[in-house]
C-alpha atoms as a PDB file:
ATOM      1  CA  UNK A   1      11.330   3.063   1.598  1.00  0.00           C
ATOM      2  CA  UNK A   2       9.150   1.948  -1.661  1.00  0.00           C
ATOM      3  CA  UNK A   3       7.374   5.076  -1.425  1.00  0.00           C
ATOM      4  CA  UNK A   4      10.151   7.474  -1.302  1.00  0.00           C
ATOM      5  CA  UNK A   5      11.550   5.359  -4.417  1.00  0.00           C
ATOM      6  CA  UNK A   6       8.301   5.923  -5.884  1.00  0.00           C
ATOM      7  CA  UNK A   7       8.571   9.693  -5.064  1.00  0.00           C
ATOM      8  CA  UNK A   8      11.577   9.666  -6.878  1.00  0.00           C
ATOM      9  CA  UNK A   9      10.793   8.157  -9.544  1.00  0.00           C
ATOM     10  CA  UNK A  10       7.760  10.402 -10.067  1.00  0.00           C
ATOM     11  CA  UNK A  11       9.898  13.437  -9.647  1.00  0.00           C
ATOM     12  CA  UNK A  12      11.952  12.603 -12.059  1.00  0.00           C
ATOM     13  CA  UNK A  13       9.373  12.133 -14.528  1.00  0.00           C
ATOM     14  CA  UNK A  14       7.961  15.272 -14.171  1.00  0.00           C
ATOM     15  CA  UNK A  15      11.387  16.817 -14.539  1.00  0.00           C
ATOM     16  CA  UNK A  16      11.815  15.187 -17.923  1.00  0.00           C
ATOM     17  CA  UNK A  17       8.610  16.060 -19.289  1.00  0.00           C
ATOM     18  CA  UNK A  18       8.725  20.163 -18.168  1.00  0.00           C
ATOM     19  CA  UNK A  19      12.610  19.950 -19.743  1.00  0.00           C
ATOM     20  CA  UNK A  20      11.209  18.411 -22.761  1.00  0.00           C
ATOM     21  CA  UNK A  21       8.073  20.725 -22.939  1.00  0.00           C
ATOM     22  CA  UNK A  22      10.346  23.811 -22.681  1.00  0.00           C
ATOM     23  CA  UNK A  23      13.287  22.531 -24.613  1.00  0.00           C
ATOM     24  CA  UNK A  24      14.180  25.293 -27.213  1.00  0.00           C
ATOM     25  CA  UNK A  25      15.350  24.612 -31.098  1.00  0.00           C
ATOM     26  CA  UNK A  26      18.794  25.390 -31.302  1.00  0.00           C
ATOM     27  CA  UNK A  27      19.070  27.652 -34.482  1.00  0.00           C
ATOM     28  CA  UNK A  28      22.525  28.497 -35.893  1.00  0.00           C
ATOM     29  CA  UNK A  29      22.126  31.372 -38.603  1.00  0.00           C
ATOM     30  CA  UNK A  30      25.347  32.193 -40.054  1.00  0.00           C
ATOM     31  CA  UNK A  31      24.990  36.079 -40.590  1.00  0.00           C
ATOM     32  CA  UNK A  32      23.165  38.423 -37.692  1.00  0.00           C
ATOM     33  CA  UNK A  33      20.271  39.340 -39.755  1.00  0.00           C
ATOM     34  CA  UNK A  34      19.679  36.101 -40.409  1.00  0.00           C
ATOM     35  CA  UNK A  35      19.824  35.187 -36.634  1.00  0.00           C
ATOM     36  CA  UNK A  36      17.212  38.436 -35.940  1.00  0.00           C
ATOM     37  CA  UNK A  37      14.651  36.920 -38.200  1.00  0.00           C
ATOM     38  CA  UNK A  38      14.936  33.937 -36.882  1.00  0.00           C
ATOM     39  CA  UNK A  39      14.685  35.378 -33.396  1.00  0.00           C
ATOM     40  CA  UNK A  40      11.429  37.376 -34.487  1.00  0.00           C
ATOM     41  CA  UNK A  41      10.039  34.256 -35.717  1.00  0.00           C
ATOM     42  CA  UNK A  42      10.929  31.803 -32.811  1.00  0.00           C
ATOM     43  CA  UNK A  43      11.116  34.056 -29.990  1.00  0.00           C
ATOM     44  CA  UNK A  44      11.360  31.786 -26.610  1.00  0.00           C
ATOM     45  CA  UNK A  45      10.865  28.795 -28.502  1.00  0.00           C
ATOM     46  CA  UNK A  46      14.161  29.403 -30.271  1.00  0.00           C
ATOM     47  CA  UNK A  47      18.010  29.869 -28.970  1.00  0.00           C
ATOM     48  CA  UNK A  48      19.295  31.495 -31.766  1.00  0.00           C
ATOM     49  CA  UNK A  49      23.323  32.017 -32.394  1.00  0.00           C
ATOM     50  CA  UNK A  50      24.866  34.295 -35.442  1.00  0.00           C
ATOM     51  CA  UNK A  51      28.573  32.899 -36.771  1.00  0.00           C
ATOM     52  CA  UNK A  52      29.642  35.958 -38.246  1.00  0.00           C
ATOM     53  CA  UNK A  53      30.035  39.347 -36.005  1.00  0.00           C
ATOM     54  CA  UNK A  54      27.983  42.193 -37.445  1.00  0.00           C
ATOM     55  CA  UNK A  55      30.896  44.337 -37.775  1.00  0.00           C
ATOM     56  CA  UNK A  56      32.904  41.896 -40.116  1.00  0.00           C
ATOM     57  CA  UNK A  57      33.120  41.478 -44.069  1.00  0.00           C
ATOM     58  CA  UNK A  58      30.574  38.278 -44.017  1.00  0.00           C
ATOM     59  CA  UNK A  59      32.567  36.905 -47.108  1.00  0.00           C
ATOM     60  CA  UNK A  60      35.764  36.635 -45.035  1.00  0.00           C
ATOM     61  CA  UNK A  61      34.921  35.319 -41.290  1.00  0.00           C
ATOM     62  CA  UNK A  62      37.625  33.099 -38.918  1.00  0.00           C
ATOM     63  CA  UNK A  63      36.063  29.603 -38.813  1.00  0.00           C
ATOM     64  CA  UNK A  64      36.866  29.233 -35.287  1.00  0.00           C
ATOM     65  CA  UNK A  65      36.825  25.286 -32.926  1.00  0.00           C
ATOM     66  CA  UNK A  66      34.220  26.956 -31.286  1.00  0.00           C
ATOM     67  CA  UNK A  67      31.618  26.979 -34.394  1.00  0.00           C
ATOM     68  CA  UNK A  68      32.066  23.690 -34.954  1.00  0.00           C
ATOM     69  CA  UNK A  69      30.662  22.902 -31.279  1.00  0.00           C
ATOM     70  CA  UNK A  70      27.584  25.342 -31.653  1.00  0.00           C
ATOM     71  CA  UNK A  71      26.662  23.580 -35.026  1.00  0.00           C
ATOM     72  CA  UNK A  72      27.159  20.000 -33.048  1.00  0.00           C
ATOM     73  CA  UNK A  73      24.211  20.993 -30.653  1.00  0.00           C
ATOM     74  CA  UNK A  74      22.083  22.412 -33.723  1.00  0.00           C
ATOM     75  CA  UNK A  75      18.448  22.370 -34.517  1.00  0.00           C
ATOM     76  CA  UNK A  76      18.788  23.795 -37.576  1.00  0.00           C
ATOM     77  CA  UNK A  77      21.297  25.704 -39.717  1.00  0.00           C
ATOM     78  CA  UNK A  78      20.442  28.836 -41.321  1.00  0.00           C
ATOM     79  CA  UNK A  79      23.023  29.378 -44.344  1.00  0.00           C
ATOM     80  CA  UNK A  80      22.525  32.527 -46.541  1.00  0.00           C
ATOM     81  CA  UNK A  81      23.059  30.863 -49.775  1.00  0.00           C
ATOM     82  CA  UNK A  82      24.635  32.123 -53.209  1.00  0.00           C
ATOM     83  CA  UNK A  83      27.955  31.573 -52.159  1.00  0.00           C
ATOM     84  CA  UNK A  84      28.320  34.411 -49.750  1.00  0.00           C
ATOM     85  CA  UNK A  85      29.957  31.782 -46.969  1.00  0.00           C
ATOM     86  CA  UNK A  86      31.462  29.747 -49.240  1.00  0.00           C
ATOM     87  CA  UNK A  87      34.931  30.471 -47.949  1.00  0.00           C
ATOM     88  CA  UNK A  88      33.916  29.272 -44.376  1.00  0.00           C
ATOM     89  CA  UNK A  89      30.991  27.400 -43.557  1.00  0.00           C
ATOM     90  CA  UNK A  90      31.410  24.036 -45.788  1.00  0.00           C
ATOM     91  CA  UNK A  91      34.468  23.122 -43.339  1.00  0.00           C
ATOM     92  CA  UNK A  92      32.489  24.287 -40.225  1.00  0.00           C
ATOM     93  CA  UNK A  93      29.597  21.629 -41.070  1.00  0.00           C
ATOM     94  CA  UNK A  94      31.885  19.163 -42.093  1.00  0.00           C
ATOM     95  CA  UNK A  95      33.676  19.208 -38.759  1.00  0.00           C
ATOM     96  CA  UNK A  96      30.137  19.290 -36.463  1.00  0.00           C
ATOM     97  CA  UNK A  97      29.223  15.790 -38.172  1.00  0.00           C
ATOM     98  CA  UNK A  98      25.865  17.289 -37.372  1.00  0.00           C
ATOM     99  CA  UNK A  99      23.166  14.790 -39.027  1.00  0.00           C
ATOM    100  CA  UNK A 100      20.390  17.129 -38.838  1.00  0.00           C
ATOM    101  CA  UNK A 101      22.129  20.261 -40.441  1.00  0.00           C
ATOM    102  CA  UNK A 102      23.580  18.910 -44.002  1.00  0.00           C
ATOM    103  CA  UNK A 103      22.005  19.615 -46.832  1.00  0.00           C
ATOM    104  CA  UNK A 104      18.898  17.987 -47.647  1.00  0.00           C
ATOM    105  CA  UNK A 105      17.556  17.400 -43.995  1.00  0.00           C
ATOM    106  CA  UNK A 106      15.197  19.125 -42.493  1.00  0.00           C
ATOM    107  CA  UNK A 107      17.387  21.083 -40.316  1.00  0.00           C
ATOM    108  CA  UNK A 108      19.010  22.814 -43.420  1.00  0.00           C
ATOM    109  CA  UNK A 109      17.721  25.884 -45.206  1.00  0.00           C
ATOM    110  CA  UNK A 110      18.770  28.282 -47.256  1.00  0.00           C
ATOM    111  CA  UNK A 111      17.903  31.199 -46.711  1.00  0.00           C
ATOM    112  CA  UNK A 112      18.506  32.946 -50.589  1.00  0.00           C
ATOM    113  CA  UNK A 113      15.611  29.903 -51.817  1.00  0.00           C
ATOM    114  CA  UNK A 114      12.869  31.767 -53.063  1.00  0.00           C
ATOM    115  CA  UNK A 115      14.513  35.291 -53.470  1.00  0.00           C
ATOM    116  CA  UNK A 116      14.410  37.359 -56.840  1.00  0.00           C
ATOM    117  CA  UNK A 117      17.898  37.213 -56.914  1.00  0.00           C
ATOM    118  CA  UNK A 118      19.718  40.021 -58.878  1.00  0.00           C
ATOM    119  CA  UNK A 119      23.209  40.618 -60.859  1.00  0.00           C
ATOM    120  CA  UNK A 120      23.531  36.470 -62.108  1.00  0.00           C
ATOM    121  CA  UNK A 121      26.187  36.459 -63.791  1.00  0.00           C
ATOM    122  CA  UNK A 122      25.760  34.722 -67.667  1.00  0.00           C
ATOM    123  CA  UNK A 123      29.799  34.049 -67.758  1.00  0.00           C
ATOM    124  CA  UNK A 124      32.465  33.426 -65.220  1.00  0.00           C
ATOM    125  CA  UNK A 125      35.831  34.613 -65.999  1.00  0.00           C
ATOM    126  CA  UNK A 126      38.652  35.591 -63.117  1.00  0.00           C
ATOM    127  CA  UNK A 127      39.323  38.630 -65.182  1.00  0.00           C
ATOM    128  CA  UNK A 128      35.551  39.691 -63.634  1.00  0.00           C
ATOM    129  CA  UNK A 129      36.657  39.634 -60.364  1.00  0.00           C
ATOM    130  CA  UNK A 130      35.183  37.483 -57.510  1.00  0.00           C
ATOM    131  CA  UNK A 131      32.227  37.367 -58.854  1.00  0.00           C
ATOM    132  CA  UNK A 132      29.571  35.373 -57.208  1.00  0.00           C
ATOM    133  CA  UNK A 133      28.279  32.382 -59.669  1.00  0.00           C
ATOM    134  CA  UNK A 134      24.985  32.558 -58.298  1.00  0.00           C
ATOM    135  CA  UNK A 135      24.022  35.886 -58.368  1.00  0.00           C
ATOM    136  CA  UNK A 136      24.787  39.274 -55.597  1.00  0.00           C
ATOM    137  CA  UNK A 137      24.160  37.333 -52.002  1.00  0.00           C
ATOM    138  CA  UNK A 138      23.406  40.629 -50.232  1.00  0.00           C
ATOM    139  CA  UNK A 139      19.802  40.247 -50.292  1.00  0.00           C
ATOM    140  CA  UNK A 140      19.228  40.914 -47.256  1.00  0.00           C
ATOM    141  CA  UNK A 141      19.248  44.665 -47.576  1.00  0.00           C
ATOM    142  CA  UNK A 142      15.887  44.706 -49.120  1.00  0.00           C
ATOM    143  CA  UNK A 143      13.798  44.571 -46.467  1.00  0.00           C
ATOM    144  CA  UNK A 144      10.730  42.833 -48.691  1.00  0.00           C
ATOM    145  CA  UNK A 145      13.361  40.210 -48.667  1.00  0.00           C
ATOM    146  CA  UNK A 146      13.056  39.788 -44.946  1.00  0.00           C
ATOM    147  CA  UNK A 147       9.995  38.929 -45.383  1.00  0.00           C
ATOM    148  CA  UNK A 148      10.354  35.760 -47.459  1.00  0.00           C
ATOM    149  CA  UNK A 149      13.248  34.521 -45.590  1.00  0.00           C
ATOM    150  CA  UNK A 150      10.635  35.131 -42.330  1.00  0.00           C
ATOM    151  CA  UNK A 151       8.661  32.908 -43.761  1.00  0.00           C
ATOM    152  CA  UNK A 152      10.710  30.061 -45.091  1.00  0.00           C
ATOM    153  CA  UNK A 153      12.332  30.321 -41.273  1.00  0.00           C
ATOM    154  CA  UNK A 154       8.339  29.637 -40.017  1.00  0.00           C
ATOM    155  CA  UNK A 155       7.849  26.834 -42.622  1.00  0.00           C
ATOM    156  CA  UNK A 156      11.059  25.232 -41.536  1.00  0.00           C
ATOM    157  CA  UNK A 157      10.265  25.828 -38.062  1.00  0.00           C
ATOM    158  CA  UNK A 158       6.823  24.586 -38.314  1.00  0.00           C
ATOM    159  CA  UNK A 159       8.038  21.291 -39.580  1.00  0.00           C
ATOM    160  CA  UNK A 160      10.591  20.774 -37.080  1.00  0.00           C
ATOM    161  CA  UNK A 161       8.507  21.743 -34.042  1.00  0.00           C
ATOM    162  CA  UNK A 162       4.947  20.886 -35.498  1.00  0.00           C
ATOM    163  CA  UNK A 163       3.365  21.656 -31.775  1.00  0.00           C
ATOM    164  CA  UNK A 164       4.493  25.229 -31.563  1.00  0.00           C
ATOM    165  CA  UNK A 165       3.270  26.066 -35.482  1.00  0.00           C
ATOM    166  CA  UNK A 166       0.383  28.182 -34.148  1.00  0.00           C
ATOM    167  CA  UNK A 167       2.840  30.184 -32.312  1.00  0.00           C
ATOM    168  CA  UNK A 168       5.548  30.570 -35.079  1.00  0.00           C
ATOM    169  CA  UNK A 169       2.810  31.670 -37.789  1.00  0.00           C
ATOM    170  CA  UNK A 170       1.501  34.256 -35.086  1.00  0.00           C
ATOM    171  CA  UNK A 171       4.706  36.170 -34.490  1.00  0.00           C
ATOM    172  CA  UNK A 172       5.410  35.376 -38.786  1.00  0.00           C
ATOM    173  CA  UNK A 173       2.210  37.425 -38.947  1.00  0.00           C
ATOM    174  CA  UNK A 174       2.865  39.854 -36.842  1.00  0.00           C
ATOM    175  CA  UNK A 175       6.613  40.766 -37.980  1.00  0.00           C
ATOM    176  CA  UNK A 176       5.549  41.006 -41.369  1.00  0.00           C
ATOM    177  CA  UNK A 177       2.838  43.354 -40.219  1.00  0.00           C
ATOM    178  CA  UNK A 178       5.115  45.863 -38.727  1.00  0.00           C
ATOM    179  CA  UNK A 179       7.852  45.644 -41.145  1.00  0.00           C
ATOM    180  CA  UNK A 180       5.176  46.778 -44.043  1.00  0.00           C
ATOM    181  CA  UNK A 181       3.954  49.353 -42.218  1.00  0.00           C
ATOM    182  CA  UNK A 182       7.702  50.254 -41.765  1.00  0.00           C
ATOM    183  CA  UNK A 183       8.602  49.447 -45.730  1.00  0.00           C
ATOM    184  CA  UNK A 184       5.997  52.385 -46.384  1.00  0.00           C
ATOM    185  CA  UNK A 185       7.518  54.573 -44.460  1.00  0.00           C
ATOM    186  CA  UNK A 186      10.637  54.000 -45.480  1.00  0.00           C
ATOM    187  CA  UNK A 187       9.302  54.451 -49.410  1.00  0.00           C
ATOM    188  CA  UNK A 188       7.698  57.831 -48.565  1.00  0.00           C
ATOM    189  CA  UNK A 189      10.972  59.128 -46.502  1.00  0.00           C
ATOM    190  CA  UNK A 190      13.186  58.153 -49.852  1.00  0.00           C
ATOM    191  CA  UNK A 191      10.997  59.141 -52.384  1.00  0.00           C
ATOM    192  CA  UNK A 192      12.152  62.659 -52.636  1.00  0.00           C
ATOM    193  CA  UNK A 193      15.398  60.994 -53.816  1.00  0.00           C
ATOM    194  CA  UNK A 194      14.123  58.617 -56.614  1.00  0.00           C
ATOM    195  CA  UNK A 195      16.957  58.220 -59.136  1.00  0.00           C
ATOM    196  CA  UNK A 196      19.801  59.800 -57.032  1.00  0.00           C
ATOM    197  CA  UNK A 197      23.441  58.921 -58.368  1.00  0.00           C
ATOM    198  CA  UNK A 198      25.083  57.069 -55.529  1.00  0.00           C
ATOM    199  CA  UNK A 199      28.960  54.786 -55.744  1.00  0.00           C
ATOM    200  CA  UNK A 200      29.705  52.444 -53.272  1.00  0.00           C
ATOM    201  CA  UNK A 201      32.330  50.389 -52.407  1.00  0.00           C
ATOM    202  CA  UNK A 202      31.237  47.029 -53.274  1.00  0.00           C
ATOM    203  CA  UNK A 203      28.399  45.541 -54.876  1.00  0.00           C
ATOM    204  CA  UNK A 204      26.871  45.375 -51.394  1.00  0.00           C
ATOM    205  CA  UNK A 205      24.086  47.671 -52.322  1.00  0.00           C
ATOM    206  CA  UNK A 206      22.414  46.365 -54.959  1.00  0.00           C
ATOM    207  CA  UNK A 207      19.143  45.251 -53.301  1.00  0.00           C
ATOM    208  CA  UNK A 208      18.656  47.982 -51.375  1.00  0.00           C
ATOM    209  CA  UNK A 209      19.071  50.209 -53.780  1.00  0.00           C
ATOM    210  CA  UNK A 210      16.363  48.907 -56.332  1.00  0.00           C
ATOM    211  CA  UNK A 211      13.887  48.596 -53.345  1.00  0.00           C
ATOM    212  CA  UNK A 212      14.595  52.426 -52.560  1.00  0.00           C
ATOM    213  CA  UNK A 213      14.855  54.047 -56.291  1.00  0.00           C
ATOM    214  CA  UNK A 214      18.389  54.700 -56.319  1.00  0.00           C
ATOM    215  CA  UNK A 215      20.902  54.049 -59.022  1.00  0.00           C
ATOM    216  CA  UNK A 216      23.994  52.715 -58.522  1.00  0.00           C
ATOM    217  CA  UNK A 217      26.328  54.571 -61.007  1.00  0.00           C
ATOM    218  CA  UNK A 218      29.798  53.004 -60.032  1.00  0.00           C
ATOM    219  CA  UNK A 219      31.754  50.933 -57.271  1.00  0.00           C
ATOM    220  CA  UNK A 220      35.245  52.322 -55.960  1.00  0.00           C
ATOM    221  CA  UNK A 221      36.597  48.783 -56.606  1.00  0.00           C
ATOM    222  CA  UNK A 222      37.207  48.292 -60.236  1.00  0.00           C
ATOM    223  CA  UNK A 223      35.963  44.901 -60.098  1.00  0.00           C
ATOM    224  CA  UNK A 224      34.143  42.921 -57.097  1.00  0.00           C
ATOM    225  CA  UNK A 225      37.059  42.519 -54.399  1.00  0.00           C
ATOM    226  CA  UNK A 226      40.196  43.892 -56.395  1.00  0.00           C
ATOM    227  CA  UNK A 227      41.005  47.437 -54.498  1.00  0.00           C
ATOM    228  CA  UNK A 228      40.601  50.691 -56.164  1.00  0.00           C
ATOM    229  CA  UNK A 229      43.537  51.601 -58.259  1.00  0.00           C
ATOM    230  CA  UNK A 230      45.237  54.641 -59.219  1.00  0.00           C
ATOM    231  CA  UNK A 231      43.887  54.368 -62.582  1.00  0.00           C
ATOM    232  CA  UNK A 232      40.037  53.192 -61.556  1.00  0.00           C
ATOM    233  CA  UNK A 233      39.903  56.224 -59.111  1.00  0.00           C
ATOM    234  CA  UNK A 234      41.418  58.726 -61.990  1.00  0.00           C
ATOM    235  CA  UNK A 235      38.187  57.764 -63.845  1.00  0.00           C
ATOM    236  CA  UNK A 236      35.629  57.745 -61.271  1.00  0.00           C
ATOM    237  CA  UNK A 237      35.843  61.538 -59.566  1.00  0.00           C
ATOM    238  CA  UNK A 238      35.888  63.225 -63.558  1.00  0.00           C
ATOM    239  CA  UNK A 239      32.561  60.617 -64.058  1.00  0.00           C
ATOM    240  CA  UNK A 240      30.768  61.869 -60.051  1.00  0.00           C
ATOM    241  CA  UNK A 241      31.688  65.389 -60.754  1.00  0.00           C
ATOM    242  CA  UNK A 242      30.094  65.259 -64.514  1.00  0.00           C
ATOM    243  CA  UNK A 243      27.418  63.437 -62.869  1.00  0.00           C
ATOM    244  CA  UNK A 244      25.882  65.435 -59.856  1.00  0.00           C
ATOM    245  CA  UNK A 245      26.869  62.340 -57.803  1.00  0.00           C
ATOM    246  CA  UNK A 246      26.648  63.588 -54.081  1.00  0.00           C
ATOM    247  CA  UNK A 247      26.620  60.367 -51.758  1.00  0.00           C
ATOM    248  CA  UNK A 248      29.556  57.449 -51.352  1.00  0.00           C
ATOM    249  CA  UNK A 249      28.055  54.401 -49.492  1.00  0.00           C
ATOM    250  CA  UNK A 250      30.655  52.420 -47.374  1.00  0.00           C
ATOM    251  CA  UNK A 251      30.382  49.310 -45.379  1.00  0.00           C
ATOM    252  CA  UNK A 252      31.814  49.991 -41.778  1.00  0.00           C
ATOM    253  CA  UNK A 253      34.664  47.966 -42.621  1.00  0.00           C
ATOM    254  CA  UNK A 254      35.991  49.030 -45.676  1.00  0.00           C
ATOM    255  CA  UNK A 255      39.425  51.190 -45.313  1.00  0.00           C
ATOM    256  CA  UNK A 256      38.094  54.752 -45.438  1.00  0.00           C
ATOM    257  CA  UNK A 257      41.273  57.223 -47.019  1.00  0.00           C
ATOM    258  CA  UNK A 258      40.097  56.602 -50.708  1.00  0.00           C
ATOM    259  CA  UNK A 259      36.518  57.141 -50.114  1.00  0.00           C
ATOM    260  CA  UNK A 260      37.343  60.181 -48.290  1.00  0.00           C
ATOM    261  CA  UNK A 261      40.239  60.876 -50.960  1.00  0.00           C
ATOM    262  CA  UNK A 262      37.337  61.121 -53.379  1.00  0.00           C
ATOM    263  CA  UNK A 263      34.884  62.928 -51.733  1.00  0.00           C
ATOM    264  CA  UNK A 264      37.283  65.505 -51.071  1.00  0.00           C
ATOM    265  CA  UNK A 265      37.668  65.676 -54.944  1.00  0.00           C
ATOM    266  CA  UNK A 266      33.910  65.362 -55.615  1.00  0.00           C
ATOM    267  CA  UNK A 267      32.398  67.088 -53.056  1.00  0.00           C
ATOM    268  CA  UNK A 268      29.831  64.017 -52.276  1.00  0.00           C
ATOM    269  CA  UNK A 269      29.826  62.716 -48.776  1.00  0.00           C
ATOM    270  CA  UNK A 270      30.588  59.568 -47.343  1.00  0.00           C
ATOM    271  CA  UNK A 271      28.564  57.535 -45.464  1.00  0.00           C
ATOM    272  CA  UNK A 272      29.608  54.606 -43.496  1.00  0.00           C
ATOM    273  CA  UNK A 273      26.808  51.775 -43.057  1.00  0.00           C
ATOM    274  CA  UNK A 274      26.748  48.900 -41.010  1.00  0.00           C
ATOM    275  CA  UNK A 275      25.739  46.082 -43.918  1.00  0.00           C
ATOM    276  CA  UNK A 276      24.007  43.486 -40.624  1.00  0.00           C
ATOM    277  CA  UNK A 277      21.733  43.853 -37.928  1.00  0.00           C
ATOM    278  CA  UNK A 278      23.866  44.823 -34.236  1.00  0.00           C
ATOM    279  CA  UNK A 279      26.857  46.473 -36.432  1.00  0.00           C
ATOM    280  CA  UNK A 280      25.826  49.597 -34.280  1.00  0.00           C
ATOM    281  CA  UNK A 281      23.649  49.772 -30.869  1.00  0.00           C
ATOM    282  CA  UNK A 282      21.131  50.804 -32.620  1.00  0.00           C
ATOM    283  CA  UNK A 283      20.737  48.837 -35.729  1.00  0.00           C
ATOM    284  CA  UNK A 284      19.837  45.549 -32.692  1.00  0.00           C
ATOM    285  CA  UNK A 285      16.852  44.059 -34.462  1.00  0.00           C
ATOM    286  CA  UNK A 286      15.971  43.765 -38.310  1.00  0.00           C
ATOM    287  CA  UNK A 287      13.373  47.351 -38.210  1.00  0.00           C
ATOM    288  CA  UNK A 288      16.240  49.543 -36.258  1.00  0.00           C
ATOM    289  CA  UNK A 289      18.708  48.420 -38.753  1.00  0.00           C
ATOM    290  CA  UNK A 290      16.517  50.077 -41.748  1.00  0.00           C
ATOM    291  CA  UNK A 291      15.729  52.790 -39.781  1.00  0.00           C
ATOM    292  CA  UNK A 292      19.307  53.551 -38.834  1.00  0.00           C
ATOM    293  CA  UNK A 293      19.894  53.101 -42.702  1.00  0.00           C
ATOM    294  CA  UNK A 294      17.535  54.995 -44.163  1.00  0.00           C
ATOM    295  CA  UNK A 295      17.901  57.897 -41.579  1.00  0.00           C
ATOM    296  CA  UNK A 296      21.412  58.225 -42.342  1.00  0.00           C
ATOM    297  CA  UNK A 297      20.894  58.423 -46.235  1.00  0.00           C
ATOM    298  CA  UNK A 298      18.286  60.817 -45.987  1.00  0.00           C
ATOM    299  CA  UNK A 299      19.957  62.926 -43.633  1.00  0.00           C
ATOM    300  CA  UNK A 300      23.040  63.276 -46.193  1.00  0.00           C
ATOM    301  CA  UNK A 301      21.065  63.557 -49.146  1.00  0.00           C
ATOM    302  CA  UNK A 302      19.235  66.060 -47.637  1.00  0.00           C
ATOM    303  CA  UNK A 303      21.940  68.264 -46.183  1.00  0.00           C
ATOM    304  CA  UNK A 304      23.428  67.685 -50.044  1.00  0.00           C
ATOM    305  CA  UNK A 305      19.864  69.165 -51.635  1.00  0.00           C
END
């Protein structure tokens, strides 16, 4: 009888230690191209969960009971930063009473820490719209940026799970190898187009288009989240037409009867864009999504040449 109580004591032992060897960090990431770096980075050492769906507007997501659990059981929180979830996440963290994730602890980062960030605003007025304080928080869509938030994500992760920093700075290595050997391509496919014309919708685009040469002439929205009016639209399609501009970006979305409106007027296509990695099958990792991106761009600029 002491032996089998010994036998059982043993086995339960070794169960502890092989669930403790293989335990994964629980990363919450709170957009999905946040969650695919992290997921790049971590691999099997990580469980990795995204808050807002790829196919939403990131600034406006439903802070559902069920966030609040996943950020309970978290490792670590990734949070974009600049005020792009400041609508939704403060209440979500507040109601995990989650130690390790608040600000200041090691299971907190921010993801916009250490990016060049562009359009800070040197006033703040209401009459400018909703303008973000902190500067444009869509930095994501330059893809250099990826790269930097990679590698605060294998810092981070380093210093929570100090034995697996070997691993973590391997696959950091190796993502940032393929996604500059992807960032030329990219460059060479776009060149062609250096200086284009382009509108948007919203100041989503910013990043992406500095990284890729093209200039951002005008938004549809006559300020950052007020809709296009009568008026703003009566002043755009005269300016596009005067101006050779040939391509409207969208986010997949946006309402898509006054883009169209005015590239019926204009004669410049539309092009509807998923803004985060897995808003289309085939945008599933942080590479496709560019690829998808930049394919898409070129393929109406071209047909526009």
């Amino acid at each position: 009888m002491k032996i089998k109580y010994q036998l059982f004591l043993f086995l339960l032992f070794v169960i502890s230690c092989t669930s403790t060897a293989y335990a994964k960090l629980h990363i919450v990431a709170t957009t999905p191209d946040l969650g695919a770096i992290a997921r790049e980075i971590g691999k099997d050492k990580v469980e990795v969960t995204s808050i807002a769906k790829p196919t939403e507007d990131p600034h406006f997501v439903d802070a559902k009971p069920s966030f609040i659990v996943k950020l309970n059981k978290a490792d670590m929180l990734i949070d974009g930063g600049l005020h792009l979830e400041i609508g939704w996440l403060p209440n979500l963290v507040t109601g995990a009473r989650n130690q390790k994730i608040l600000p200041g602890n090691s299971g907190y980062l921010v993801a916009s820490a250490g990016i060049p960030v562009l359009e800070t605003p040197t006033s703040l007025d209401r009459a400018m719209g909703d303008v973000h304080p902190l500067g444009n928080p869509h930095f994501m869509l330059d893809p250099s940026n990826g790269k930097i938030v990679a590698t605060q994500i294998c810092n981070r992760l380093c210093q929570n799970d100090a034995a697996n920093c070997d691993y973590y700075k391997d696959n950091l290595k190796d993502f940032v190898t393929r996604l500059d050997q992807k960032l030329s391509a990219w460059q060479k496919m776009t060149e062609p187009f250096r200086g284009t014309k382009i509108v948007t919708y919203h100041k989503t685009f910013p990043y992406f288009a500095k990284r890729f040469n093209l200039n951002v002439v005008e938004t549809l929205e006559p300020k950052p989240g007020i809709p296009p009016s009568p008026a703003h639209i009566n002043h755009i399609i005269p300016m596009m037409k005067n101006e050779g501009v040939k391509l409207i970006l969208i986010e997949q979305f946006r309402e898509r009867k006054i883009p169209e409106f005015v590239a019926a007027q204009t004669g410049a296509k539309v092009v509807i864009l998923p803004i985060m990695v897995g808003g289309l099958k085939e945008t599933d990792d942080y590479l496709t999504f560019f690829d998808y991106t930049i394919n898409q761009i070129v393929s109406a600029l071209n047909a526009k040449s």
